[in-house]
Protein backbone atom coordinates (compact mmCIF):
# COMPACT_ATOMS: atom_id res chain seq x y z
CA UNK A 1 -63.18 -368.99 -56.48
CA UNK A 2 -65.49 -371.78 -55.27
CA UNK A 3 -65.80 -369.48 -52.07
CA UNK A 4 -66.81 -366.62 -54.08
CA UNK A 5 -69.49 -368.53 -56.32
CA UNK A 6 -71.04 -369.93 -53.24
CA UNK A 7 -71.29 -366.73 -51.58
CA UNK A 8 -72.68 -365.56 -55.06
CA UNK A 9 -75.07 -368.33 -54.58
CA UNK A 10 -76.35 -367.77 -50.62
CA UNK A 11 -78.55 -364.06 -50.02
CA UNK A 12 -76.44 -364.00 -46.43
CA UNK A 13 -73.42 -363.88 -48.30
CA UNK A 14 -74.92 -361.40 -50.15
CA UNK A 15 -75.74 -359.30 -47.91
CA UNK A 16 -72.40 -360.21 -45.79
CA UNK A 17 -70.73 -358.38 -48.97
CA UNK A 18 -73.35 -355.42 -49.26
CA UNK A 19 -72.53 -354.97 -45.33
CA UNK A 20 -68.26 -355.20 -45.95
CA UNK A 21 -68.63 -353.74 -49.30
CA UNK A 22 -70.06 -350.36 -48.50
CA UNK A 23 -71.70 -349.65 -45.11
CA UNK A 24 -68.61 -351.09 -43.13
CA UNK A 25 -65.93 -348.77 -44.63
CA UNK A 26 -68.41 -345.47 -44.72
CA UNK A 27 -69.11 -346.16 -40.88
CA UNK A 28 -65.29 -346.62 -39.91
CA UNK A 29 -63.97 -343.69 -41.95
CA UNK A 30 -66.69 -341.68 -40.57
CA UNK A 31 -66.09 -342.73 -36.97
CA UNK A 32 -62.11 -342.19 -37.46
CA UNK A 33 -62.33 -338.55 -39.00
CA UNK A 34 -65.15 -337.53 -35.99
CA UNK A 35 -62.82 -339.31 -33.46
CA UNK A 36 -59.68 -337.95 -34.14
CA UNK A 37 -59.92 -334.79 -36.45
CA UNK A 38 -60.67 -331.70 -36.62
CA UNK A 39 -64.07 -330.90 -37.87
CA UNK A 40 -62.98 -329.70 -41.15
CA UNK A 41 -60.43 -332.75 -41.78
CA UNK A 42 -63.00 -335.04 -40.18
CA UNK A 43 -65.86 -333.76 -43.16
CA UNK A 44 -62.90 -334.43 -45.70
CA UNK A 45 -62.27 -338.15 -44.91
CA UNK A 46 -65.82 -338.80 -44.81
CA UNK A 47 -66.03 -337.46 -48.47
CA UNK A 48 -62.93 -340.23 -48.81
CA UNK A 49 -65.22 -342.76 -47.42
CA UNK A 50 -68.16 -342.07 -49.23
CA UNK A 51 -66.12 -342.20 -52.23
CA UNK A 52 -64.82 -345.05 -51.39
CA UNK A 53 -68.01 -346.56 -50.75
CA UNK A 54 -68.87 -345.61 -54.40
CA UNK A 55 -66.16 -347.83 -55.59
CA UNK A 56 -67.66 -350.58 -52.92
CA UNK A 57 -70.85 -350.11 -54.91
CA UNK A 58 -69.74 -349.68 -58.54
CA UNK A 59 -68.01 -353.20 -57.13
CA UNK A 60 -70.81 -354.64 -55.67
CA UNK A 61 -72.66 -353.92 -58.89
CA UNK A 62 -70.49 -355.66 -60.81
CA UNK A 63 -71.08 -359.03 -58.19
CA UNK A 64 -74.42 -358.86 -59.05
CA UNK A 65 -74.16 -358.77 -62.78
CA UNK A 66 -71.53 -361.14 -62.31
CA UNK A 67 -73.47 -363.32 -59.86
CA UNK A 68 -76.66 -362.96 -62.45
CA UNK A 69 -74.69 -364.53 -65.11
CA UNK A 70 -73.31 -366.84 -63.36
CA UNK A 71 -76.96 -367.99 -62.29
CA UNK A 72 -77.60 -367.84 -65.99
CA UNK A 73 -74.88 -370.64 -67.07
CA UNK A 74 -75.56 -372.44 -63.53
CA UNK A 75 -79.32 -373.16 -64.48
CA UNK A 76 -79.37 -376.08 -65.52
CA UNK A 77 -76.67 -377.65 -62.67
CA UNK A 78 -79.38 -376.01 -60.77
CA UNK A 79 -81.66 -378.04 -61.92
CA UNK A 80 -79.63 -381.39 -61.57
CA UNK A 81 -78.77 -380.35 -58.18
CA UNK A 82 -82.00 -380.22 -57.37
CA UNK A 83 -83.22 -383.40 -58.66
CA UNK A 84 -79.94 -384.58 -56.93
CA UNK A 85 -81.46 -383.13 -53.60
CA UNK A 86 -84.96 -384.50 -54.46
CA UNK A 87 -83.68 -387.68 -55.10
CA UNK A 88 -80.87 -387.77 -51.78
CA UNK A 89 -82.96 -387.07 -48.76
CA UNK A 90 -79.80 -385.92 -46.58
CA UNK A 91 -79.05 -383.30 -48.84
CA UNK A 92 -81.45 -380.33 -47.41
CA UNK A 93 -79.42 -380.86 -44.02
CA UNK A 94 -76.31 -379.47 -45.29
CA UNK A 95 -77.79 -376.47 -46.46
CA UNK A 96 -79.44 -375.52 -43.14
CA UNK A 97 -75.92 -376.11 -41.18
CA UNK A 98 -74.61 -373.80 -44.24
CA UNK A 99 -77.35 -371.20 -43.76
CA UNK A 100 -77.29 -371.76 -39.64
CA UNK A 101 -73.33 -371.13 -40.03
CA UNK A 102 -73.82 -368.20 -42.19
CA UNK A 103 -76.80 -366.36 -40.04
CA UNK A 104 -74.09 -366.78 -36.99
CA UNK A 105 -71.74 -364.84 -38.60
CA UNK A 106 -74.43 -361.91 -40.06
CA UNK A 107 -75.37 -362.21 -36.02
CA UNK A 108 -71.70 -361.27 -34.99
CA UNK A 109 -71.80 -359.06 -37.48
CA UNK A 110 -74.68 -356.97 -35.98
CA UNK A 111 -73.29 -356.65 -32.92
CA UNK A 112 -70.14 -355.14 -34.03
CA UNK A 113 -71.97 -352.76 -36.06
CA UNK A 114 -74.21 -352.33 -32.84
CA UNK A 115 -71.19 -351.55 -30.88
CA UNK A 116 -69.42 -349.42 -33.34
CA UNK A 117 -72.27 -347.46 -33.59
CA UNK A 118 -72.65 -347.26 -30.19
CA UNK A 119 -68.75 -346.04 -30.13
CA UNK A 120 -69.67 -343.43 -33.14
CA UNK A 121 -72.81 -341.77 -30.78
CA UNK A 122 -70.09 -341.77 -27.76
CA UNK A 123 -67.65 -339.83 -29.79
CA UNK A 124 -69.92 -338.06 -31.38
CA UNK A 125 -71.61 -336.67 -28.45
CA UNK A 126 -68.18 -336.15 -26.84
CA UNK A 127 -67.23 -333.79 -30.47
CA UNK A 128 -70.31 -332.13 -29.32
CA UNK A 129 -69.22 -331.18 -26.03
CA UNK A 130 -65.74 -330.23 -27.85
CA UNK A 131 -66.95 -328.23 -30.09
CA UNK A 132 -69.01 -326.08 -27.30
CA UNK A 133 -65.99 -325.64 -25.15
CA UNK A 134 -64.20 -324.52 -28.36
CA UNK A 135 -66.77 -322.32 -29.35
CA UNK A 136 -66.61 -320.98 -25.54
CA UNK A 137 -62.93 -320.72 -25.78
CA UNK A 138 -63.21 -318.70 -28.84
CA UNK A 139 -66.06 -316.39 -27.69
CA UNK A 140 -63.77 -316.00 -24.60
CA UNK A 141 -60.53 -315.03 -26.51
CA UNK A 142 -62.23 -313.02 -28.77
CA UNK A 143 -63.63 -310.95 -25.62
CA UNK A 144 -60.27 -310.63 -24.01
CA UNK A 145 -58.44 -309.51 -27.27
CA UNK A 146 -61.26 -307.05 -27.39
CA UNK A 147 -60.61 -305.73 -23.85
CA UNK A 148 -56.85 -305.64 -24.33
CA UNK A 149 -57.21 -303.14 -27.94
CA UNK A 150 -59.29 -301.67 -25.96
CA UNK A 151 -57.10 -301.00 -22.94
CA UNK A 152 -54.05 -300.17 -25.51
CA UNK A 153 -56.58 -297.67 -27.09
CA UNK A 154 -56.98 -295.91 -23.45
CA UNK A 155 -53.66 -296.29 -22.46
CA UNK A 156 -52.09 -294.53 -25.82
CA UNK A 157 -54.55 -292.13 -25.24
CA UNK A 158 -53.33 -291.26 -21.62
CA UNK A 159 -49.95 -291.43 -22.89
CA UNK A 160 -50.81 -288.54 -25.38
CA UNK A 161 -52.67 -286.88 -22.80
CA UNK A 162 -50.05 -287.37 -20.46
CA UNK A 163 -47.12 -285.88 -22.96
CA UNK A 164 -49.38 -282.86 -23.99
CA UNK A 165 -49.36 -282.25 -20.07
CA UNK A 166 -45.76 -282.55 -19.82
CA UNK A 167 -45.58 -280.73 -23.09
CA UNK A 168 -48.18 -277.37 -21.45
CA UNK A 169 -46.03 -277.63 -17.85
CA UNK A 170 -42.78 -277.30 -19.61
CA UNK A 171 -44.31 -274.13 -21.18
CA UNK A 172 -44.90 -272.93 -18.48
CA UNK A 173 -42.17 -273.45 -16.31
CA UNK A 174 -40.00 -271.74 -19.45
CA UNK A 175 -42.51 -268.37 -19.43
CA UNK A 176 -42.19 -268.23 -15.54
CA UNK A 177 -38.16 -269.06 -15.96
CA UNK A 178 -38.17 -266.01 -18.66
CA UNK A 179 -40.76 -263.75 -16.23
CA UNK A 180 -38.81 -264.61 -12.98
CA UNK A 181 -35.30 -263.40 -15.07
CA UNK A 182 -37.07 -260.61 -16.29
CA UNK A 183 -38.55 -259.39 -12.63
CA UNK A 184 -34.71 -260.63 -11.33
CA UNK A 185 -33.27 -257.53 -13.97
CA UNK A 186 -35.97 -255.11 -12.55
CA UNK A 187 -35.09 -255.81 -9.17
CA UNK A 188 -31.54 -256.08 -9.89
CA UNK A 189 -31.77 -252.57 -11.66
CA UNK A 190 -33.72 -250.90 -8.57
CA UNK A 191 -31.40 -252.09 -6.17
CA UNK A 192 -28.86 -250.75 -8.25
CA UNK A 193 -30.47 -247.61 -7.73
CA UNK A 194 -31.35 -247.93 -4.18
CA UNK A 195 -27.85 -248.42 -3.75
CA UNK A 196 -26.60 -245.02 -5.32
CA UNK A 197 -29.63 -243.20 -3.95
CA UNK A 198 -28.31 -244.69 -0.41
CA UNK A 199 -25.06 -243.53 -1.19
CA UNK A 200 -26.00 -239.99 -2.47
CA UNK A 201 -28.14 -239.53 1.22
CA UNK A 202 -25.47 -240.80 3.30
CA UNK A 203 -23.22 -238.04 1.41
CA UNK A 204 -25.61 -235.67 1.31
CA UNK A 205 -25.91 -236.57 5.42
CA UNK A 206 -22.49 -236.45 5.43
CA UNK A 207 -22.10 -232.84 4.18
CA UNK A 208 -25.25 -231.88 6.38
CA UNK A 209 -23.83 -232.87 9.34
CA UNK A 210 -20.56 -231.19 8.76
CA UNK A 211 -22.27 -228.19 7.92
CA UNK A 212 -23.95 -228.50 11.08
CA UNK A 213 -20.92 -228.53 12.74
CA UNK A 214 -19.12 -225.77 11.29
CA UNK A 215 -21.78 -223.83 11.84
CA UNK A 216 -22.11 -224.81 15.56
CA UNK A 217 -17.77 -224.12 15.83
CA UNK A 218 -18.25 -220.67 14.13
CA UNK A 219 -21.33 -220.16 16.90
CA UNK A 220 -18.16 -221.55 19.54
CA UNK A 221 -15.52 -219.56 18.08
CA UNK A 222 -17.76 -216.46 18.72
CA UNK A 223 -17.69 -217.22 22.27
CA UNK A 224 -14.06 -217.22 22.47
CA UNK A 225 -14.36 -221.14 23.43
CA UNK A 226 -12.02 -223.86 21.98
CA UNK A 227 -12.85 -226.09 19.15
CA UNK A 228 -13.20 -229.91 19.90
CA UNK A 229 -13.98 -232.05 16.98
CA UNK A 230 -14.99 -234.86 19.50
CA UNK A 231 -17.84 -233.19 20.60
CA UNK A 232 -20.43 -232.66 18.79
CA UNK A 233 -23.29 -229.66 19.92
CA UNK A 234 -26.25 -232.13 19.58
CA UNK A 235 -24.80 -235.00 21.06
CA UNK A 236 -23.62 -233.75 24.66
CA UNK A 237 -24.45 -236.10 26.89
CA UNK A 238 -25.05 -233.80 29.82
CA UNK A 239 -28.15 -234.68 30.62
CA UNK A 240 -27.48 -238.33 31.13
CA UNK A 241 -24.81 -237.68 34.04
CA UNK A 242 -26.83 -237.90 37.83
CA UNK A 243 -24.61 -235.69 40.07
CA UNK A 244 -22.52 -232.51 39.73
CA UNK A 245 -18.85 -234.82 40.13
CA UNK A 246 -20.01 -236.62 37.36
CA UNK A 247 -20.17 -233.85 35.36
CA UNK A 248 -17.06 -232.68 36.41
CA UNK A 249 -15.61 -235.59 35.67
CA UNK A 250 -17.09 -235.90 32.36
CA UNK A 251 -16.17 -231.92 31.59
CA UNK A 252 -12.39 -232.05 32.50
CA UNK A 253 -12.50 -236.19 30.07
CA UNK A 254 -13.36 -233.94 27.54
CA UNK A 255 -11.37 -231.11 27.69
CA UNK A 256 -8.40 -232.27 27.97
CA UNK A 257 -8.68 -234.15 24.80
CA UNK A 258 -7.13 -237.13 26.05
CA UNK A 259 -7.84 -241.05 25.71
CA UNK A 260 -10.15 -243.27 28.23
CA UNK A 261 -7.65 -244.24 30.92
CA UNK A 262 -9.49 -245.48 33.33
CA UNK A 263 -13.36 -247.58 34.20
CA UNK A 264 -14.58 -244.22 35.07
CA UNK A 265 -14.13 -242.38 31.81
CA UNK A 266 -14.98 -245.50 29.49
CA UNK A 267 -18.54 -245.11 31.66
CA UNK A 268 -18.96 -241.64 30.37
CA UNK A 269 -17.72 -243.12 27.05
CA UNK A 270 -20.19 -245.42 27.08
CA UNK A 271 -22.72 -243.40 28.58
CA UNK A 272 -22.39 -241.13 25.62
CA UNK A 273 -22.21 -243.41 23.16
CA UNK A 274 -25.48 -245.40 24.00
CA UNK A 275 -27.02 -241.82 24.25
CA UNK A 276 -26.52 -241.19 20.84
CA UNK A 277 -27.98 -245.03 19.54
CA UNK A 278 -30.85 -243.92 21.70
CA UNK A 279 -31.17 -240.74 19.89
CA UNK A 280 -31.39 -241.97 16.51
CA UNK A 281 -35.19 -242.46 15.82
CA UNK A 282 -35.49 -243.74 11.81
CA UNK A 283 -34.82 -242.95 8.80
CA UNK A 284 -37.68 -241.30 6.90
CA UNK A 285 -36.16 -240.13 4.19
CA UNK A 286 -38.80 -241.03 1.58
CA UNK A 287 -41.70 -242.06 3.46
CA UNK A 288 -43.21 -238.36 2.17
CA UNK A 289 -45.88 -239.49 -0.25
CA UNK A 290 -44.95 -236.86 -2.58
CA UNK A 291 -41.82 -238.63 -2.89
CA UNK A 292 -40.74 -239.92 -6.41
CA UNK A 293 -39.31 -242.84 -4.88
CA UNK A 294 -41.90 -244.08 -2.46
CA UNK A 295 -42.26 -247.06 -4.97
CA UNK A 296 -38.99 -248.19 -4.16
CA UNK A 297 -38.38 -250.66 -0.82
CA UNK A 298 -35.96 -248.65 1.43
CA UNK A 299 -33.89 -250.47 3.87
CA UNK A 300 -34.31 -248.15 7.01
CA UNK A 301 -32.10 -250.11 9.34
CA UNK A 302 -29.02 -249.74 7.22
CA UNK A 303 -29.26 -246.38 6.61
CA UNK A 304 -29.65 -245.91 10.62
CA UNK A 305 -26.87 -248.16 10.88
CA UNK A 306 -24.54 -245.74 8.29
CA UNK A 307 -25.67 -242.84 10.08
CA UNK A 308 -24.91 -244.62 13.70
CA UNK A 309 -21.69 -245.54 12.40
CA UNK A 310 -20.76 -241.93 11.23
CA UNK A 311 -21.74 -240.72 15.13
CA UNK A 312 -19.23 -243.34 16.84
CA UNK A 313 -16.44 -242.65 13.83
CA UNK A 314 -16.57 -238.80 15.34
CA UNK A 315 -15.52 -240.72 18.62
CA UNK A 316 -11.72 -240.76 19.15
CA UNK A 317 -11.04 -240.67 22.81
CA UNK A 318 -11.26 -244.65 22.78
CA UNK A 319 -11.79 -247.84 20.63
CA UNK A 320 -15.73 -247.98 20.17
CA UNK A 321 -17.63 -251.41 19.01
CA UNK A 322 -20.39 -252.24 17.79
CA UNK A 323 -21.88 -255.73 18.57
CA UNK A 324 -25.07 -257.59 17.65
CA UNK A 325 -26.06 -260.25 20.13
CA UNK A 326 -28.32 -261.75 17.40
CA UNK A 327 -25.96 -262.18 14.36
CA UNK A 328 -23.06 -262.98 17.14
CA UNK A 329 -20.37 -260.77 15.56
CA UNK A 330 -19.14 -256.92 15.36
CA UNK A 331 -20.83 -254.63 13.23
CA UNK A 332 -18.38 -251.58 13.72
CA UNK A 333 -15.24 -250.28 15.23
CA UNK A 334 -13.82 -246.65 14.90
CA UNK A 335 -10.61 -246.00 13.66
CA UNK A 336 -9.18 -246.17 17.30
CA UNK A 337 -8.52 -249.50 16.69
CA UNK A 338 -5.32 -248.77 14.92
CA UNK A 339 -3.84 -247.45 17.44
CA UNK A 340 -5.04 -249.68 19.93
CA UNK A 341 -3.96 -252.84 17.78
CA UNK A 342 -2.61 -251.95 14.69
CA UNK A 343 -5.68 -253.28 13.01
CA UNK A 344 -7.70 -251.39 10.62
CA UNK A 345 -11.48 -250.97 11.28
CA UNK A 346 -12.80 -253.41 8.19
CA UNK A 347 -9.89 -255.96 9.30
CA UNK A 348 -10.45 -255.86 13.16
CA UNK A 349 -14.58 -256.69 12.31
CA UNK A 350 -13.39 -259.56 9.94
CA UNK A 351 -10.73 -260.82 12.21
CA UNK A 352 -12.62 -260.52 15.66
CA UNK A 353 -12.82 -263.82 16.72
CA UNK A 354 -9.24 -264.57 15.95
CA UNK A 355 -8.05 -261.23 17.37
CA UNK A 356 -10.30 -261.96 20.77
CA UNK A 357 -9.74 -266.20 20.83
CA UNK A 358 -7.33 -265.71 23.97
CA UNK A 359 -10.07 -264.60 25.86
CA UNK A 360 -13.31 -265.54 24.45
CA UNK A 361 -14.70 -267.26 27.40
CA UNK A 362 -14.24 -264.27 29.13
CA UNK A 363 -16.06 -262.39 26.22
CA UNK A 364 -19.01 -264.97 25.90
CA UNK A 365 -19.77 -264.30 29.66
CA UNK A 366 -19.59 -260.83 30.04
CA UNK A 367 -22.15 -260.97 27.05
CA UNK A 368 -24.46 -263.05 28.93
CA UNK A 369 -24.36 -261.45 31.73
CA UNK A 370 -25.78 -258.28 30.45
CA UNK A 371 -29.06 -260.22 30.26
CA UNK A 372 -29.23 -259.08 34.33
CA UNK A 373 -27.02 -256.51 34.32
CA UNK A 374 -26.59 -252.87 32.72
CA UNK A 375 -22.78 -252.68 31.78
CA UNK A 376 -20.37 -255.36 32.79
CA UNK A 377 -16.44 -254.53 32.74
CA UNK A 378 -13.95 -257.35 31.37
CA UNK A 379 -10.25 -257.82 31.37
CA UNK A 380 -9.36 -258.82 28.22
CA UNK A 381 -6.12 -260.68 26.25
CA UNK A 382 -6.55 -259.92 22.21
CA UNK A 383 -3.90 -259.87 19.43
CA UNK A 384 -1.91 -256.56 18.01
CA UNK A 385 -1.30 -256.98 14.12
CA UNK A 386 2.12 -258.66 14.95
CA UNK A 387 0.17 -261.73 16.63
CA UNK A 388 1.74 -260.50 20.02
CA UNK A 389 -0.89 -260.42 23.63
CA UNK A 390 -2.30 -257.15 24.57
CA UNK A 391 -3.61 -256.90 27.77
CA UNK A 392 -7.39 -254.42 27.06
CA UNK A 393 -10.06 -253.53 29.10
CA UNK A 394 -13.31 -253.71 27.95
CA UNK A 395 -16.39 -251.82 29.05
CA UNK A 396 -19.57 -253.12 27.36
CA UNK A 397 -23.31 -252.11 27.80
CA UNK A 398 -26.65 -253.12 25.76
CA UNK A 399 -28.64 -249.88 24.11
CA UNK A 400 -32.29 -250.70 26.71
CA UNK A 401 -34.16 -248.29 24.45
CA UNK A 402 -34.46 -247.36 20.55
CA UNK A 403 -34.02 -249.36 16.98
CA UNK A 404 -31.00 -250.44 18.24
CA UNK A 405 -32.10 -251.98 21.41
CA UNK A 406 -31.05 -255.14 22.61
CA UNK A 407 -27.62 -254.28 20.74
CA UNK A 408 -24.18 -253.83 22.51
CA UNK A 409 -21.76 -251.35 22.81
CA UNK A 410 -18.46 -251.61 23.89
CA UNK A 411 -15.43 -249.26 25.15
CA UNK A 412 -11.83 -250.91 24.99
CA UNK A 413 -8.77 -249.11 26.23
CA UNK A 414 -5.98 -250.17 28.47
CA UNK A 415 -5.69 -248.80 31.66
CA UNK A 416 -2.57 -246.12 32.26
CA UNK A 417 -0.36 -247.45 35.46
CA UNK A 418 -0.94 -244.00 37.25
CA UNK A 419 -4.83 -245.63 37.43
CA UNK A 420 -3.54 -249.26 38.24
């Protein structure tokens, strides 16, 4: 208490209380909320401080009334103190070492508050720089989260693009699906009826031809000459024989209505044979533009093929094939084969390679070699229906000239023993 009053007493100590009191605390709260808060927070402790500082002052304010009354009672030992002083000499030194002692501290005082304010323009300049790389931070995230709803934006609008794309090509693949169905019935329909139109002109072909014929046999019978189914009027091949034994030979072949025996007589076989492939031209059965069906696609080559096929099946003097180098298989044989082989014409075509594997190298080069030569004769080993080996000989020769050139025909037959 005796501290107190003579601090009451001395204007340093006053001021040493003014300075603790209330600057002091405001200057450290401030510094601590700048320092280590958040702007906001840091704003709300310095409101703490400053009210704090109020309470320094309401405080301080009651030292003064306090030290005012105090002065008040303390007059008149004042005044005796100071006739004590005026009357002791040494007493004035005391009171400078007290005041000396006192301006020290205030001193040491100052250049704390020098240093702490020093501190508090450090930290506060540092804040500063904070608070700009915050604000840069910010302005920078804010652009970014722009850019990405931005890019979300685009990319759900290529995604709806994208699925209306899908959405139009799926359309569209379903109307072709439906047309392509739809064109595949039409087509199906007129093949349909290119098929029974094919099969009304090979009868109709049929019946022609036979007509043909019986008119050609009554011409015959007329003549008193004999009737051989084997030989068609149109398709004598007299005028591919070169010398008068040749014809002869040919003459008596067919007269006698008996089967190829021997190499000579499978040549005039075969002579014949490609002589009527050669004669077949093309079918132009509705290339007349006044046709009802010229909007339909005709497949010529078959129907040349059926009515090549009917020519050889007239053919019964030996087993007749028909053989396309290209597709590598048998197109026809006549029903000779039956009693060749004992195989039925569809069967022996389906079966061929089996029938013939005994002697296919043999077969594969007599078919090359007809690249450099005309016919070429072969001795061939082939399969009866019972699986046993029959020996055959085989005459083959490639068509030079016509829609069926480049194509092979062949003569098998096997060779009697009075011609061995």
């Amino acid at each position: 208490m005796k501290i107190m009053q003579n601090l009451y007493q001395s204007r340093y100590g006053i001021l040493l209380i003014i300075l603790v009191s209330y600057l002091l605390p405001l200057m450290l709260m401030s510094s601590y909320g700048m320092l280590y808060m958040p702007p906001q927070k840091g704003w709300n402790l310095w409101t703490f401080g400053l009210f704090f500082s109020i309470l320094g002052t309401l405080g301080l304010f009651w030292i003064l009334c306090r030290f005012n009354t105090t002065r008040t009672l303390t007059s008149e030992d004042n005044l005796e103190d100071h006739q004590e002083v005026l009357e002791v000499p040494s007493r004035p030194s005391n009171i400078v070492e007290i005041d000396t002692t006192h301006l020290k501290a205030l001193e040491d005082l100052q250049q704390d508050y020098q240093k702490l304010h020093q501190q508090w323009i450090n930290v506060q300049t540092e804040l500063d720089h904070k608070i700009e790389d915050y604000n840069h931070l910010h302005q920078t995230y804010q652009e970014t989260q722009t850019q990405l709803e931005q890019c979300r934006i685009d990319s759900r609008d290529v995604q709806q693009k994208a699925l209306e794309d899908l959405d139009q090509q799926k359309q569209l693949v379903l109307e072709s699906q439906k047309t392509i169905a739809s064109q595949r019935e039409d087509l199906d329909k007129k093949l349909q009826l290119i098929a029974q139109l094919e099969t009304k002109v090979s009868d109709l072909t049929y019946e022609i031809k036979t007509l043909l014929q019986l008119v050609e046999l009554a011409e015959l019978e007329k003549h008193t000459l004999p009737i051989y189914p084997t030989l068609p009027v149109e398709n004598h091949p007299s005028s591919s024989i070169s010398s008068k034994a040749d014809e002869e030979e040919y003459l008596d072949f067919h007269l006698t209505e008996t089967n190829v025996q021997n190499e000579s007589q499978a040549i005039l076989q075969l002579r014949k044979c490609i002589d009527i492939a050669q004669k077949i031209t093309g079918a132009n059965y509705y290339n007349n533009s006044q046709s009802r069906f010229k909007d339909l696609a005709i497949d010529n080559y078959a129907l040349d093929l059926r009515r090549l096929f009917e020519s050889l099946r007239l053919e019964n003097a030996s087993v007749i094939i028909f053989y396309s180098h290209k597709e590598n298989k048998v197109l026809f044989v006549n029903n000779q084969s039956r009693h060749l082989l004992g195989w039925s014409p569809d069967k022996f075509v389906q079966s061929f390679n089996d029938i013939l594997e005994p002697s296919k190298e043999e077969w594969k080069l007599g078919i090359s070699s007809l690249a450099i030569k005309n016919d070429v004769s072969l001795c061939l080993k082939m399969k009866n229906k019972t699986g046993s080996l029959v020996d055959v000989q085989a005459l083959l020769g490639i068509i030079p000239t016509g829609i069926f050139r480049q194509h092979i025909l062949g003569v098998l037959y096997q060779k009697s023993k009075e011609f061995s």
